[in-house]
N, C-alpha and C. Protein backbone atom coordinates (compact mmCIF):
# COMPACT_ATOMS: atom_id res chain seq x y z
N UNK A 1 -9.13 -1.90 -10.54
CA UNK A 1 -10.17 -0.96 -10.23
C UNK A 1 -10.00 0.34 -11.00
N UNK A 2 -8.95 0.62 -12.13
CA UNK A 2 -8.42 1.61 -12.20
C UNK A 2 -9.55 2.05 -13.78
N UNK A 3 -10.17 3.21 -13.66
CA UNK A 3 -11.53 3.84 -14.42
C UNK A 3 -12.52 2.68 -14.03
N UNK A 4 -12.79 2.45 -12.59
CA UNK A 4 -14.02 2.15 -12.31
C UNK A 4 -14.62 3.44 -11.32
N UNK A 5 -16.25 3.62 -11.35
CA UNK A 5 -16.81 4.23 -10.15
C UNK A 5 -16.33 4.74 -9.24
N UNK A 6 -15.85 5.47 -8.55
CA UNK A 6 -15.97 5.34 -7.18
C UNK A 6 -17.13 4.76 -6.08
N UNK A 7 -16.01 3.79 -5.26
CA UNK A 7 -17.11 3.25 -4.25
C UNK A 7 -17.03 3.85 -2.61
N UNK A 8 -18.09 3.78 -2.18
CA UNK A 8 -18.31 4.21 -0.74
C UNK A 8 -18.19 2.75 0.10
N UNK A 9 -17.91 3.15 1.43
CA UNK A 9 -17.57 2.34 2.70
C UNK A 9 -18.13 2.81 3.51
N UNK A 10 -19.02 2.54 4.99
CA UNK A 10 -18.99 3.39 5.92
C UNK A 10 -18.31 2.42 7.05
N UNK A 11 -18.23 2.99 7.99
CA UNK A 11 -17.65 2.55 9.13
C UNK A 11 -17.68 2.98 10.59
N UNK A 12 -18.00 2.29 11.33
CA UNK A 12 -18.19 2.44 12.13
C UNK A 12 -17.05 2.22 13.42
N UNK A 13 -16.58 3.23 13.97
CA UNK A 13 -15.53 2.51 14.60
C UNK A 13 -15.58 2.69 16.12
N UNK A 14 -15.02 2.50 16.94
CA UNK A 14 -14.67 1.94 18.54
C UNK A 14 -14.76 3.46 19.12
N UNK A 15 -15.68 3.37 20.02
CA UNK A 15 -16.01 5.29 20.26
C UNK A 15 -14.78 5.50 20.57
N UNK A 16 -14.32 7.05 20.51
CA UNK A 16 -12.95 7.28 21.39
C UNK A 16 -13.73 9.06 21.01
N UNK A 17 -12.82 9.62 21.90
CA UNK A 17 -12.82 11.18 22.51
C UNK A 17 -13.86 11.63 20.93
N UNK A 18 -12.78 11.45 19.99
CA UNK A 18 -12.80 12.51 19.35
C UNK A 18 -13.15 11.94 17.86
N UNK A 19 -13.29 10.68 17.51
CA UNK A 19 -14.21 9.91 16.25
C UNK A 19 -14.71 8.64 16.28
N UNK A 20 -16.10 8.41 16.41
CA UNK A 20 -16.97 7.59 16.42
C UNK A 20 -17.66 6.83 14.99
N UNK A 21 -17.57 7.72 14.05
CA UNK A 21 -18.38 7.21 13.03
C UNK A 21 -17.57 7.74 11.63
N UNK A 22 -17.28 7.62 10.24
CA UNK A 22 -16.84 7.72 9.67
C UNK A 22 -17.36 6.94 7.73
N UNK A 23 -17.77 7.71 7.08
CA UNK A 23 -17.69 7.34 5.56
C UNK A 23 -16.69 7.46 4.76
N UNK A 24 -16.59 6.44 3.91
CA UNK A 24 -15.20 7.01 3.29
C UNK A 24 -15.61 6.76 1.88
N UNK A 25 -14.77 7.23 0.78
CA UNK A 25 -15.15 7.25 -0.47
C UNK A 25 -13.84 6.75 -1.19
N UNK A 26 -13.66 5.87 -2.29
CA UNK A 26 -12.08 5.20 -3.49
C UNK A 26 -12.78 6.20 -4.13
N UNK A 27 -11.66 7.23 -4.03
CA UNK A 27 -11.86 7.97 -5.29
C UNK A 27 -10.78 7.26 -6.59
N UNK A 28 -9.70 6.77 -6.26
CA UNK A 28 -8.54 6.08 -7.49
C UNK A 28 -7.98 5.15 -6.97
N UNK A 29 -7.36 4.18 -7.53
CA UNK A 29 -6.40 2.94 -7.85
C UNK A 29 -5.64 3.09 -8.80
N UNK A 30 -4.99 3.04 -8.71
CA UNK A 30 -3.46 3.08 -10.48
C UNK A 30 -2.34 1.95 -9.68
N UNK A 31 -2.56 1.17 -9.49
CA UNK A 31 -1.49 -0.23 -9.45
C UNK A 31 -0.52 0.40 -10.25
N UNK A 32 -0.45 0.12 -11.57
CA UNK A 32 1.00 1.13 -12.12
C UNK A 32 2.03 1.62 -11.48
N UNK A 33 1.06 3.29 -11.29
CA UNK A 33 1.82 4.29 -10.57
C UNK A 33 2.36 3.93 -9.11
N UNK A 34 1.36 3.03 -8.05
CA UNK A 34 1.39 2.79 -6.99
C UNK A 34 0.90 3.89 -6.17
N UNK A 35 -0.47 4.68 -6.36
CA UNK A 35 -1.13 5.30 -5.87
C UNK A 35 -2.42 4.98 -5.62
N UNK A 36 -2.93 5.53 -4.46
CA UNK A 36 -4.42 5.65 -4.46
C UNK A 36 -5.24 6.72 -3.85
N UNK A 37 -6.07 6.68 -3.80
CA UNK A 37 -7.10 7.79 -2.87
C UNK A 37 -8.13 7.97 -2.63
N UNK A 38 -8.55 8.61 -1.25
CA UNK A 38 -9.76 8.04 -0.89
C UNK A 38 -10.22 9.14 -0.31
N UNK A 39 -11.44 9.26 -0.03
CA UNK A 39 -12.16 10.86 0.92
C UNK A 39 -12.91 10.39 1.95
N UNK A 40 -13.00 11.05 3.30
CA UNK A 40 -13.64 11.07 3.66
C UNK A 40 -14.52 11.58 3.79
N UNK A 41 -16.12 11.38 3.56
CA UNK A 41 -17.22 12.21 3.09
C UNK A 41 -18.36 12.12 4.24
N UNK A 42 -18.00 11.54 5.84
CA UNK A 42 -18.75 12.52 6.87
C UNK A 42 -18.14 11.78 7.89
N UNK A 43 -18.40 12.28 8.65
CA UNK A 43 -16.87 12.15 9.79
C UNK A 43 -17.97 12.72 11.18
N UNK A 44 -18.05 12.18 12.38
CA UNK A 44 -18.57 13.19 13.24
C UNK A 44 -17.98 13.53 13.95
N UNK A 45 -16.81 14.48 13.89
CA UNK A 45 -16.09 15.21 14.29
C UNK A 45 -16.13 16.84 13.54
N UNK A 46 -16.86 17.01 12.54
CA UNK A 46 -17.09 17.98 11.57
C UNK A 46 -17.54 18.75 11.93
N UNK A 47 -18.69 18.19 12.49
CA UNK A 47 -20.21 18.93 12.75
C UNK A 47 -20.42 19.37 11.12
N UNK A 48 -20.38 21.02 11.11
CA UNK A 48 -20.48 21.38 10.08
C UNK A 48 -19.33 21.87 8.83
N UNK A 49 -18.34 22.28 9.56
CA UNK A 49 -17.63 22.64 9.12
C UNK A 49 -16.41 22.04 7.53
N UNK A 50 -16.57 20.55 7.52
CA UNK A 50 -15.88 20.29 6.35
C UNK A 50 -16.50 19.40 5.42
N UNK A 51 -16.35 19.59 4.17
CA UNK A 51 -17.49 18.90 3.15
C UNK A 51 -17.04 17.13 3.11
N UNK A 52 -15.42 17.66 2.80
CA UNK A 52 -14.78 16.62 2.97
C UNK A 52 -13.14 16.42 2.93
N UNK A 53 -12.79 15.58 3.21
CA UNK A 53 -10.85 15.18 3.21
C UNK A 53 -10.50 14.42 1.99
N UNK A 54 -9.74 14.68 1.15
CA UNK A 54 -9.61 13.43 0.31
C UNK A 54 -7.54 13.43 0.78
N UNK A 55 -7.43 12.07 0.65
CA UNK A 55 -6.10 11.55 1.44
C UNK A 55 -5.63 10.69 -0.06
N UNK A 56 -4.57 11.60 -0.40
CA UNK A 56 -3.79 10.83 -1.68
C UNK A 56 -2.38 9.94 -1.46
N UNK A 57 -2.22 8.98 -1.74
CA UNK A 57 -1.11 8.26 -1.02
C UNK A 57 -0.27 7.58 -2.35
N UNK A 58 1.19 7.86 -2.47
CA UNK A 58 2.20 7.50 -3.42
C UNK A 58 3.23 6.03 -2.79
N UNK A 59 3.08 5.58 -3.30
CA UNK A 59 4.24 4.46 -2.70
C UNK A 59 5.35 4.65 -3.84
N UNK A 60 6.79 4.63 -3.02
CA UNK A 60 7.68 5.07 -3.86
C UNK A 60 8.95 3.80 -3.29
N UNK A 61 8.90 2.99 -4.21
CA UNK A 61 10.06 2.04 -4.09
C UNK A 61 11.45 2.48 -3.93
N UNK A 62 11.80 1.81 -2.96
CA UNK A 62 13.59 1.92 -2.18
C UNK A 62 14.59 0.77 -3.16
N UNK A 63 15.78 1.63 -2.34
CA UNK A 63 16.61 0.13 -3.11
C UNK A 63 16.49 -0.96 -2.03
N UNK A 64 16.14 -0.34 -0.73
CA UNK A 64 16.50 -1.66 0.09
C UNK A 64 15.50 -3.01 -0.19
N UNK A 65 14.33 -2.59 -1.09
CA UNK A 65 13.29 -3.25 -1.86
C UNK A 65 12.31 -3.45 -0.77
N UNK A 66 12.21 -2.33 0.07
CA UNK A 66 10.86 -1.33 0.57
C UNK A 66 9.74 -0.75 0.12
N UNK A 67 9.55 0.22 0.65
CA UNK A 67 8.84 1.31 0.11
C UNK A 67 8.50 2.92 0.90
N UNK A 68 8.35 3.88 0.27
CA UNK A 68 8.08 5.21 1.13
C UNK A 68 6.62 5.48 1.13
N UNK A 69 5.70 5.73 1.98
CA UNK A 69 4.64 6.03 1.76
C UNK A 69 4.55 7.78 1.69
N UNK A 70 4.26 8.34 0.69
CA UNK A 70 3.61 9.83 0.57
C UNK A 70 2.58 9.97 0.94
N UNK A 71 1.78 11.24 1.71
CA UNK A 71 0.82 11.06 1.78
C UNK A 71 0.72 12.35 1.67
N UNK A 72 -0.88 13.01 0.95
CA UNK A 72 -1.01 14.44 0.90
C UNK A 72 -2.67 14.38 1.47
N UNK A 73 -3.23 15.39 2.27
CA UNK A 73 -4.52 15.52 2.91
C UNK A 73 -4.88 17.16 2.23
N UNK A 74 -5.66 16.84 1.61
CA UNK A 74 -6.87 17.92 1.20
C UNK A 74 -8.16 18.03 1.42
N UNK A 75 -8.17 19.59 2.43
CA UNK A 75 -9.12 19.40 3.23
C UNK A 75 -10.63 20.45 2.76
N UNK A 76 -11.51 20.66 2.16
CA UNK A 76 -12.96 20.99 1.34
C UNK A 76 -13.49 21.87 2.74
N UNK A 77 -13.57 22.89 2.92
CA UNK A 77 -13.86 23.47 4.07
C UNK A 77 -15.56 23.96 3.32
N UNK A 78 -16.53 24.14 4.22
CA UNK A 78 -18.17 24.32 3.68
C UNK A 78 -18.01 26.07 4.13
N UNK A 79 -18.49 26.56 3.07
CA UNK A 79 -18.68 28.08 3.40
C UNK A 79 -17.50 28.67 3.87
N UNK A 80 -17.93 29.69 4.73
CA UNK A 80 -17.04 30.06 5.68
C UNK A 80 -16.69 29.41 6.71
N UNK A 81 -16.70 28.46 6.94
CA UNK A 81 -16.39 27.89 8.07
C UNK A 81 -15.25 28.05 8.63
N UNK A 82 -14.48 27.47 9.53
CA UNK A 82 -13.24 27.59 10.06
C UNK A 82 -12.75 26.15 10.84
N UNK A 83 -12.06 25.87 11.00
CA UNK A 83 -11.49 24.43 11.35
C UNK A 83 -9.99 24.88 11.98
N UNK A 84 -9.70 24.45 13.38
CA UNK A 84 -8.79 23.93 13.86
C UNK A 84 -7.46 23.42 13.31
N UNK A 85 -6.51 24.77 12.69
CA UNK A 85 -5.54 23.66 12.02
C UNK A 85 -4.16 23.03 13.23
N UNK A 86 -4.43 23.27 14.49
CA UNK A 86 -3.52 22.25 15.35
C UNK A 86 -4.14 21.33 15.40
N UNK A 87 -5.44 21.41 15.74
CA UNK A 87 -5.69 19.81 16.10
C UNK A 87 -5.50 18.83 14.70
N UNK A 88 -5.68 19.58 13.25
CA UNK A 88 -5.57 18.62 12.31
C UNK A 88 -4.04 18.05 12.38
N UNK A 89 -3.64 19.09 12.40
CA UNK A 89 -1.32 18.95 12.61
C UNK A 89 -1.30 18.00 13.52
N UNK A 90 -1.87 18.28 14.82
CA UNK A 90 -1.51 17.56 16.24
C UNK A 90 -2.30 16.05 16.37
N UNK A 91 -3.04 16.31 15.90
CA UNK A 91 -4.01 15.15 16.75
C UNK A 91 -4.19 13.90 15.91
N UNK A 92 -4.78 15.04 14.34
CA UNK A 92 -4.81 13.94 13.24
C UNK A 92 -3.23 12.85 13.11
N UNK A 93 -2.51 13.82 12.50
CA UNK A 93 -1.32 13.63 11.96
C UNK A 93 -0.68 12.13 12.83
N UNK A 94 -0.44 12.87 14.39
CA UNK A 94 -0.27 11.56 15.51
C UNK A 94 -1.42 10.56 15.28
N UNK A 95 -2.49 10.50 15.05
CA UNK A 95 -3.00 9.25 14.48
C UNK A 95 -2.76 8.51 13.52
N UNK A 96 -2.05 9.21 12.49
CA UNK A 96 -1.69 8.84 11.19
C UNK A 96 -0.74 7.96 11.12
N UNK A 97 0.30 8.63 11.94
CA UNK A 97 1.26 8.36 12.03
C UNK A 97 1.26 6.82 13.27
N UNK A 98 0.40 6.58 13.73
CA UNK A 98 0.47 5.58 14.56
C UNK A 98 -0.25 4.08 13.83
N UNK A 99 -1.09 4.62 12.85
CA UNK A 99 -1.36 3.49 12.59
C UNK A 99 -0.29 2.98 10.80
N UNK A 100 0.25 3.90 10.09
CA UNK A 100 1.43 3.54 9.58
C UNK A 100 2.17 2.78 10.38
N UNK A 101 2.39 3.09 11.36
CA UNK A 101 3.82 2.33 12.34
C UNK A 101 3.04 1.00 13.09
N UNK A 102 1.73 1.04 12.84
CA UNK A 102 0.94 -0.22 13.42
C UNK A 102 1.29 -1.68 11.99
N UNK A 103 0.84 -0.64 10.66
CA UNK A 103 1.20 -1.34 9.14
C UNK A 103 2.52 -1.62 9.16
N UNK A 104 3.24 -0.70 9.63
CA UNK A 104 5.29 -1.19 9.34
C UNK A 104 5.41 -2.32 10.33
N UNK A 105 4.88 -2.59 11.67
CA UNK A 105 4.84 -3.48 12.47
C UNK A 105 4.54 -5.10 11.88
N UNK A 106 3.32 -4.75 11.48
CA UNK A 106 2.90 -5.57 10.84
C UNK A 106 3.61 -6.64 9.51
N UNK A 107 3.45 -5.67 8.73
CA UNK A 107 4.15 -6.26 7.75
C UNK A 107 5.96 -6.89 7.59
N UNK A 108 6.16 -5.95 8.74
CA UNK A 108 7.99 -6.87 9.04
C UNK A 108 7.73 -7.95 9.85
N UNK A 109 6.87 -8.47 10.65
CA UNK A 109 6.83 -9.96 10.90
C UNK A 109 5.75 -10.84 10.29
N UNK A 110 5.58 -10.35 9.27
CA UNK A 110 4.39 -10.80 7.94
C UNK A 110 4.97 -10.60 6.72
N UNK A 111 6.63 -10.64 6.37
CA UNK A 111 7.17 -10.34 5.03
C UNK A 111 5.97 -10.92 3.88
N UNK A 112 5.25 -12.01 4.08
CA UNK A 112 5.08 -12.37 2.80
C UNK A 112 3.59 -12.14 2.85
N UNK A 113 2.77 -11.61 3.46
CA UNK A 113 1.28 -10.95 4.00
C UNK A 113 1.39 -9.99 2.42
């Protein structure tokens, strides 16, 4: 995929408190490097306030013949707006972090998945 387009996704996901609906955007692929990245480009949790997230992710090979996932979140704020940075720390982050550990689950009783 690497110097193709970027493509869009939308998605729709399982109501909960605090995100219901979600677009996302491939901004890159580099197999190579072992990176990718993607944005999210409307979210209804925003309202107005953010244009968009783009989420860059490094995989960095171990000796144990693993891997580390990096991840960096850059967040496009609209105008002046203002945004909540605990709940992004607190709320996001613990989501993040739960569904990585849902993928590490996964894939150690799926070695060859």
């Amino acid at each position: 995929m690497e110097g193709q387009e970027p493509s869009g996704r939308s998605l729709l996901l399982k109501a909960s408190k605090e995100l219901s609906y979600a677009k996302q955007m491939i901004e890159a692929i580099d197999e190579e490097n072992l990176t990718y990245s993607f944005s999210l480009i409307e979210a209804n949790v925003w309202k107005d306030a953010v244009e968009k997230v783009t989420y860059e992710h490094k995989f960095v090979p171990t000796p144990e013949g693993g891997c580390i996932c990096k991840r960096t979140s850059t967040y496009y704020i609209k105008g002046d707006a203002e945004i909540n940075e605990h709940q992004i720390k607190d709320v996001y982050g613990k989501k993040t972090a739960g569904l990585f550990k849902a993928v590490e689950v996964y894939f150690l009783a799926n070695p060859d998945a």
